[in-house]
Protein backbone atom coordinates (compact mmCIF):
# COMPACT_ATOMS: atom_id res chain seq x y z
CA UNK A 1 68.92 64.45 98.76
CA UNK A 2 70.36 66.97 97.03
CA UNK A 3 74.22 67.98 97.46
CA UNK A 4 73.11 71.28 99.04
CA UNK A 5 71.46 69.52 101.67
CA UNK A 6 74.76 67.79 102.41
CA UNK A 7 77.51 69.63 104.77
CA UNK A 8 80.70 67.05 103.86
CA UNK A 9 84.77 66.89 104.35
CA UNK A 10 86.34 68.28 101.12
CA UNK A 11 88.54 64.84 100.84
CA UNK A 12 88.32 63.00 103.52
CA UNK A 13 90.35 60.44 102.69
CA UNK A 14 94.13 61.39 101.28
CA UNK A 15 93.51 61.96 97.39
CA UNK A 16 96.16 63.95 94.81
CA UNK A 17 94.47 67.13 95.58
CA UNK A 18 95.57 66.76 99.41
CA UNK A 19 98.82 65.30 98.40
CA UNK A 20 99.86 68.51 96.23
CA UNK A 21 98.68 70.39 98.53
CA UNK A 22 100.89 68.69 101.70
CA UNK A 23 104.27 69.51 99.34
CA UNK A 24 103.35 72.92 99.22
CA UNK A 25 107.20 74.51 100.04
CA UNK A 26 107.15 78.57 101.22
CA UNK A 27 107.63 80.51 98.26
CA UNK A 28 108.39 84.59 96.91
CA UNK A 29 104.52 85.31 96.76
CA UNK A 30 105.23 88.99 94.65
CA UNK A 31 106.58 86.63 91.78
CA UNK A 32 102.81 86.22 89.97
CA UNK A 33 102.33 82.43 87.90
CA UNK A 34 104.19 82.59 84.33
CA UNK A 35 102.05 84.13 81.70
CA UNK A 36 100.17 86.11 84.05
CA UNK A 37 99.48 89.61 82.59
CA UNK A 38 99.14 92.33 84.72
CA UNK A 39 97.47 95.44 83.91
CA UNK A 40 95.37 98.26 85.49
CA UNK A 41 91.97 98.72 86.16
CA UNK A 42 89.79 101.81 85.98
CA UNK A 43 87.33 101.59 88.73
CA UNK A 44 84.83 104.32 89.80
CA UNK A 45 87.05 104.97 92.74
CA UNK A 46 90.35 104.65 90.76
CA UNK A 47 92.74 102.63 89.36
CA UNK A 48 92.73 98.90 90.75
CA UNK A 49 96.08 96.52 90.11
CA UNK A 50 94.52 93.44 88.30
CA UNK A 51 96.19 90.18 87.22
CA UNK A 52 94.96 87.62 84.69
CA UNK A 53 95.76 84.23 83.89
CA UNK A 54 94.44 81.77 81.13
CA UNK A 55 92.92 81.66 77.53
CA UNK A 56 91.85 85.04 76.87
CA UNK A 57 88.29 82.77 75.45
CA UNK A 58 87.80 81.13 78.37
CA UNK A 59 85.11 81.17 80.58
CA UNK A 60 85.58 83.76 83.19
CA UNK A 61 86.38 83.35 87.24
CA UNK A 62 87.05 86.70 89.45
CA UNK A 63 88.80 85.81 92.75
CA UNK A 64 88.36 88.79 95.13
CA UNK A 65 90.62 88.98 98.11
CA UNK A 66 89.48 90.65 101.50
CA UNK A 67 90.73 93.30 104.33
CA UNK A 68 94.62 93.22 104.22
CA UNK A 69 94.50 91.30 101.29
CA UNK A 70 95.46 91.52 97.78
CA UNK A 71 95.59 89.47 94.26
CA UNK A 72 98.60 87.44 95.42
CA UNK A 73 96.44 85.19 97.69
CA UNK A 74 95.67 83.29 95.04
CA UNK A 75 99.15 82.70 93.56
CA UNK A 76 98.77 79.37 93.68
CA UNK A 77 95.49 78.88 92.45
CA UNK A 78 95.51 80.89 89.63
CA UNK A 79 97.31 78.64 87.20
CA UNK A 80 95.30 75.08 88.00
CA UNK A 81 92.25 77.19 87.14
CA UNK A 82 94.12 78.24 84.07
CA UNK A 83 94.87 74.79 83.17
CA UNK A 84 91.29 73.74 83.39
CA UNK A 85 90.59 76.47 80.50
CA UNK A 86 89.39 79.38 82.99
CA UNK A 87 90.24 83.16 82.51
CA UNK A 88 91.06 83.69 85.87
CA UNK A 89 91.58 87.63 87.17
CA UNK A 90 91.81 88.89 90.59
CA UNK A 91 92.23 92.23 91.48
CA UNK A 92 93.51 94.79 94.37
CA UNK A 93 90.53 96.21 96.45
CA UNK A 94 90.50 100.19 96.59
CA UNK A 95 92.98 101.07 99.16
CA UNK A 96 94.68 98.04 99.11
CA UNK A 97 98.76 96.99 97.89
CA UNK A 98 98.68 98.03 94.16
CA UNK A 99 95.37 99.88 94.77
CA UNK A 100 96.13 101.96 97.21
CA UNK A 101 95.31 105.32 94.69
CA UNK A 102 91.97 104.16 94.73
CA UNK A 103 89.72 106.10 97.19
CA UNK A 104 86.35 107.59 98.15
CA UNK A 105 87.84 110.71 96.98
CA UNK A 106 88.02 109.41 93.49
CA UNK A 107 84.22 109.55 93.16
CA UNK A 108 82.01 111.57 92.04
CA UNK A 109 80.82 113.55 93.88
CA UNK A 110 83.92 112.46 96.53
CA UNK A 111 83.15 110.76 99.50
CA UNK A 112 85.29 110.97 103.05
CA UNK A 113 84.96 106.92 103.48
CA UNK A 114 85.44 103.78 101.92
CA UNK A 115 81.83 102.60 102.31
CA UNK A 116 80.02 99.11 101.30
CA UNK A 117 78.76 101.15 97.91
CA UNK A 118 82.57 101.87 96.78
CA UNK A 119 83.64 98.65 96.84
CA UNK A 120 80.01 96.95 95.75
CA UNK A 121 80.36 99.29 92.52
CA UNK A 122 84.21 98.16 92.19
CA UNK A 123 83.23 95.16 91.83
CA UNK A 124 80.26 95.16 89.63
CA UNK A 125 82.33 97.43 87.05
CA UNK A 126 84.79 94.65 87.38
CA UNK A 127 82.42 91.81 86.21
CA UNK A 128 80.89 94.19 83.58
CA UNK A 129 84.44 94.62 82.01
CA UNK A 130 84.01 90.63 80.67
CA UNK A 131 80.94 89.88 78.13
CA UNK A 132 79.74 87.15 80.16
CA UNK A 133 78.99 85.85 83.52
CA UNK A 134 81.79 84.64 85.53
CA UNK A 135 82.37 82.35 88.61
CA UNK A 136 82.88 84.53 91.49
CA UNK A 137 85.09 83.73 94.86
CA UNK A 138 84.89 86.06 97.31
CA UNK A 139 87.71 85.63 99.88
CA UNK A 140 86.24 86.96 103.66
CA UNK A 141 84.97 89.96 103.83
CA UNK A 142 84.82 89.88 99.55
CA UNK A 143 82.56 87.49 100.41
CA UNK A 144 79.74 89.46 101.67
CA UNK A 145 80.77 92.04 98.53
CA UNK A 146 80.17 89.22 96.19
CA UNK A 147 76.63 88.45 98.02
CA UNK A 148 75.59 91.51 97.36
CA UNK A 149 76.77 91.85 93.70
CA UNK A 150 74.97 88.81 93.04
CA UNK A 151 71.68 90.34 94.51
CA UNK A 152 72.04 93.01 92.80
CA UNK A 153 73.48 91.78 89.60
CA UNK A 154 72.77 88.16 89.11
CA UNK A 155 73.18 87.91 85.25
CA UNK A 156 76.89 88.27 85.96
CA UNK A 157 77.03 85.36 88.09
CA UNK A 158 77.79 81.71 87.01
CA UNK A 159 78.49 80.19 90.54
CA UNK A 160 79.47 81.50 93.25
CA UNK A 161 82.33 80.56 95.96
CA UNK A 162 82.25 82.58 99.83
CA UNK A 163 85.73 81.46 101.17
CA UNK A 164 86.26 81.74 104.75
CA UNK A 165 83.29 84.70 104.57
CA UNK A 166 81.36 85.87 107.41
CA UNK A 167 78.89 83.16 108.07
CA UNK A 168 76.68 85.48 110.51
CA UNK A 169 74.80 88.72 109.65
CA UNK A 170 75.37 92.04 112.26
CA UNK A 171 78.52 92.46 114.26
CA UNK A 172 80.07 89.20 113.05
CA UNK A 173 83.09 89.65 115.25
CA UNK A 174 81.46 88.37 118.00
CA UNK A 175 81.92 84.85 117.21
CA UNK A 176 85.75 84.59 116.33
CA UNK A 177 88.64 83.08 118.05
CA UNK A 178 90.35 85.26 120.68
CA UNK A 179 88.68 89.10 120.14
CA UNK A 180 85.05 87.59 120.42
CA UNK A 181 84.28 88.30 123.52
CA UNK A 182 85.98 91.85 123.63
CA UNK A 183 85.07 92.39 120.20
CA UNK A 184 81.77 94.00 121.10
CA UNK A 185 83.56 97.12 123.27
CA UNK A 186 86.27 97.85 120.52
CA UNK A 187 85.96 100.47 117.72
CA UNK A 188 86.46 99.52 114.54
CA UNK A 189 89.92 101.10 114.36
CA UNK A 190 90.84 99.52 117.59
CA UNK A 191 89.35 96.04 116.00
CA UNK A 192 92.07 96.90 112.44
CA UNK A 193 94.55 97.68 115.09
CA UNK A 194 94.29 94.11 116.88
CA UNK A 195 94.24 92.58 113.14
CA UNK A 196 96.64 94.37 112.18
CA UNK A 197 98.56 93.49 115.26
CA UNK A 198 98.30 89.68 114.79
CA UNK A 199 99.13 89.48 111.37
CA UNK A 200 102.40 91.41 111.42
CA UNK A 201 103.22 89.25 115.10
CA UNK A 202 102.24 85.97 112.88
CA UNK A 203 100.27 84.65 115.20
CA UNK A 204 98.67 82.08 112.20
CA UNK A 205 102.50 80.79 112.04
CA UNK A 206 102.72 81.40 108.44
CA UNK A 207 105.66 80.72 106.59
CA UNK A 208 108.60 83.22 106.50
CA UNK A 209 108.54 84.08 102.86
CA UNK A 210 104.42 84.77 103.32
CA UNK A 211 105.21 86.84 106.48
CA UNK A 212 107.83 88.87 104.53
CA UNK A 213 105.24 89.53 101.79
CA UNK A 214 102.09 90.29 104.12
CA UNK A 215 104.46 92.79 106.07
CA UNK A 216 105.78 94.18 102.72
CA UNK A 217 102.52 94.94 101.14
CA UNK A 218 101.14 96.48 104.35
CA UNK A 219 103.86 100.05 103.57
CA UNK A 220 101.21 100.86 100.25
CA UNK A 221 97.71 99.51 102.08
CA UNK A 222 96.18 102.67 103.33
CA UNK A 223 95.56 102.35 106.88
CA UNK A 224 91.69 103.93 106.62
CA UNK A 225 90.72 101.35 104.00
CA UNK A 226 91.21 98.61 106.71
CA UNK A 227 89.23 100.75 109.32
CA UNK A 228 86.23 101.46 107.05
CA UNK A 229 86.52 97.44 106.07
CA UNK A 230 85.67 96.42 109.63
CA UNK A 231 83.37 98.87 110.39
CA UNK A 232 81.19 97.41 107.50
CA UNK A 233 82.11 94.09 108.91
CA UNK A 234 80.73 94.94 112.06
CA UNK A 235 77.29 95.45 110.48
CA UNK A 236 77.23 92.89 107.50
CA UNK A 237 73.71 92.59 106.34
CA UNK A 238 71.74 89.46 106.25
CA UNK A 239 71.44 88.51 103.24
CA UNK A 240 70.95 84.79 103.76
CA UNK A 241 66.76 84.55 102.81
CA UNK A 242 67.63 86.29 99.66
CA UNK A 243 71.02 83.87 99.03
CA UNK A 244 68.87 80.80 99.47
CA UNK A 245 66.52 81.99 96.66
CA UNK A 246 69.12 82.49 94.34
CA UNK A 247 69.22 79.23 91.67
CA UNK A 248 73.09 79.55 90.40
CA UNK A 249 75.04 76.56 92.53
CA UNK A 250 77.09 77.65 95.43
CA UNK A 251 80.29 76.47 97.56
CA UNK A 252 81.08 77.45 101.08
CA UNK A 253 84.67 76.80 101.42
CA UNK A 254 86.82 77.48 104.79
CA UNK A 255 89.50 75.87 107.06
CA UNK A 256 88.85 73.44 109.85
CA UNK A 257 90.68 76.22 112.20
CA UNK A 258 89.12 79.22 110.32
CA UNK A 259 88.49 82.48 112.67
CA UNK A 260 84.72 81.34 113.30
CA UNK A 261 83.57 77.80 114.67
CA UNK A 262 82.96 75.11 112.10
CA UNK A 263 79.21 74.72 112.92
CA UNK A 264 78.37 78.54 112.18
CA UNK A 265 80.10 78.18 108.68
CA UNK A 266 77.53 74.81 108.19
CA UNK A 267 74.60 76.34 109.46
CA UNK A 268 75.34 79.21 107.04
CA UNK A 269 75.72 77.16 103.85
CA UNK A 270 73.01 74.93 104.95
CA UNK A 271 70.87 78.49 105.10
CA UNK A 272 71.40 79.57 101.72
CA UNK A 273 71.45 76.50 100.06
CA UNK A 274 75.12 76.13 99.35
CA UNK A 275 77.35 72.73 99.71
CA UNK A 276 79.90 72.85 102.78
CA UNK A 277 83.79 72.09 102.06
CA UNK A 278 86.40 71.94 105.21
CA UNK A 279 89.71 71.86 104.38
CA UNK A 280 92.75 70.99 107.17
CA UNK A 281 93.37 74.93 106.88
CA UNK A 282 93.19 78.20 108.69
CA UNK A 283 91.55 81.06 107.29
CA UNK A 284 93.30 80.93 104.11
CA UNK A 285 92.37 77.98 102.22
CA UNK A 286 93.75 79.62 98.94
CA UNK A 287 97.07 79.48 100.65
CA UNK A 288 97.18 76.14 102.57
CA UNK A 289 94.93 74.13 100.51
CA UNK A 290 94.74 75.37 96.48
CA UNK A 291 94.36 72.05 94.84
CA UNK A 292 91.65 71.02 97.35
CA UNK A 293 89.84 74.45 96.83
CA UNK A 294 90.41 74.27 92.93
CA UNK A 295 89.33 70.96 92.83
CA UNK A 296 85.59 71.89 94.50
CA UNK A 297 85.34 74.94 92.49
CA UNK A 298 85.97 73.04 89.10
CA UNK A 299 83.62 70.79 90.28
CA UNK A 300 80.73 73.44 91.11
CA UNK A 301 81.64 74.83 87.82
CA UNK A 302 81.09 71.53 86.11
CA UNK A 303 77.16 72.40 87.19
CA UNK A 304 76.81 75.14 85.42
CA UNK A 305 76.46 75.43 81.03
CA UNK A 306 79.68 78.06 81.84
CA UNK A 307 82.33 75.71 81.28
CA UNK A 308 85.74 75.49 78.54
């Protein structure tokens, strides 16, 4: 049996990786890993804030954060992948933090919205800017992003990671913790306003230095980037026949409490072929649960001929 056959616990019995991550203490998350170089990015829909950590020869992993979201995330993961020998980058999505000049308007010819086709082509000039493929994590709604860059552009692609992404096809709201069953008679503005909502009112309990940050980077995210995010997210494609018959191994990572139920998330990976890792997390993995989620990825890594 083969591991994708195999939905397992990432460590399920107490192991460094789970240790580290237990100690984790709240932090400053605007103050980026030493070495990290920031720079900026020109995307067809701007300029996108980019950070990048790691041997400038090493082989190449793109972390891609999701609605709300932004590089930072993956503060904490950034330098174990560095130490492994990775170049690890992650970048602002159009309209989000450091992004937020980027914008359908930006095109060419302009557009009024920021539609699957802005970000897809963000992305894709993203893993174009390196000279070889690179292991790709998309973080939620990046994760459908990635799915599609990978149909579309598979020589780019080493492995790829969906973390916490949705694990349905359609209106994919319909499944989640407390909005499910509502989620069906909201528009997608009024479904970014209850987001929205929760995440400034903490209702995942998150520390108080990540609350200050999440709050903070809201003043530059541009309110109609969010909108246009979960109206795409209310009709992700299914993708999932065209996943399984990719050949480049693939990780399903997400949190034991993660917004949808456990057994859609293993149904999903089992669907496209991918190996299942739960972590004692939320939603955010990358957060609550780096080591753990660094560990797996180094590991599916290890699979492929693109390694240090």
């Amino acid at each position: 049996m083969s591991n994708s056959d195999v939905a397992v616990d990432a460590a399920p019995t107490p192991d460094a990786a789970r240790l580290a991550d237990a100690v984790i203490t709240d932090l400053d998350w605007r103050v980026l890993p030493e070495g990290a170089e920031r720079s900026d990015f020109a995307a067809p829909s701007g300029t996108l804030a980019r950070v990048a950590l790691g041997p400038a020869s090493g082989p190449r992993v793109v972390l891609v954060p999701g609605a709300t979201g932004s590089k930072e995330d993956f503060v904490l993961m950034l330098p174990l992948l560095a130490k492994a020998g990775y170049r690890v980058e992650s970048f602002d999505l159009a309209g989000q933090y450091e992004s937020w000049r980027a914008g359908p308007w930006n095109l060419r010819p302009p557009r009024l919205r920021y539609d699957e086709r802005l970000f897809l082509d963000d992305l894709l000039a993203v893993l174009d800017d390196g000279g070889s493929p690179a292991h790709v994590l998309g973080y939620s709604f990046a994760g459908t992003l990635a799915e599609l860059a990978l149909l579309e552009r598979p020589q780019r692609f080493a492995s790829l990671t969906l973390m916490s992404a949705p694990p349905e096809p359609g209106q994919v709201f319909r499944s989640i913790k407390r909005i499910g069953a509502i989620s069906g008679f909201t528009s997608p503005r009024q479904g970014a306003a209850l987001m929205l909502w929760g995440i400034r009112n903490n209702l995942n309990r998150v520390p108080p230095g990540r609350l200050a940050f999440v709050r903070e980077r809201f003043a530059l995210t541009r309110r109609e980037s969010v909108d246009d995010i979960i109206a795409l997210m209310m009709q992700t494609p299914d993708l999932r026949a065209q996943l399984a018959a990719t050949t480049i191994p693939k990780l399903v990572a997400v949190g034991e409490h993660d917004l949808w139920p456990r057994w859609l998330h293993e149904r999903f990976a089992a669907e496209i072929g991918a190996r299942l890792a739960v972590y004692p997390a939320g939603h955010s993995p990358c957060e609550t649960a780096p080591h753990q989620l660094a560990r797996d990825m180094l590991a599916l890594f290890a699979e492929t001929d693109l390694t240090p």
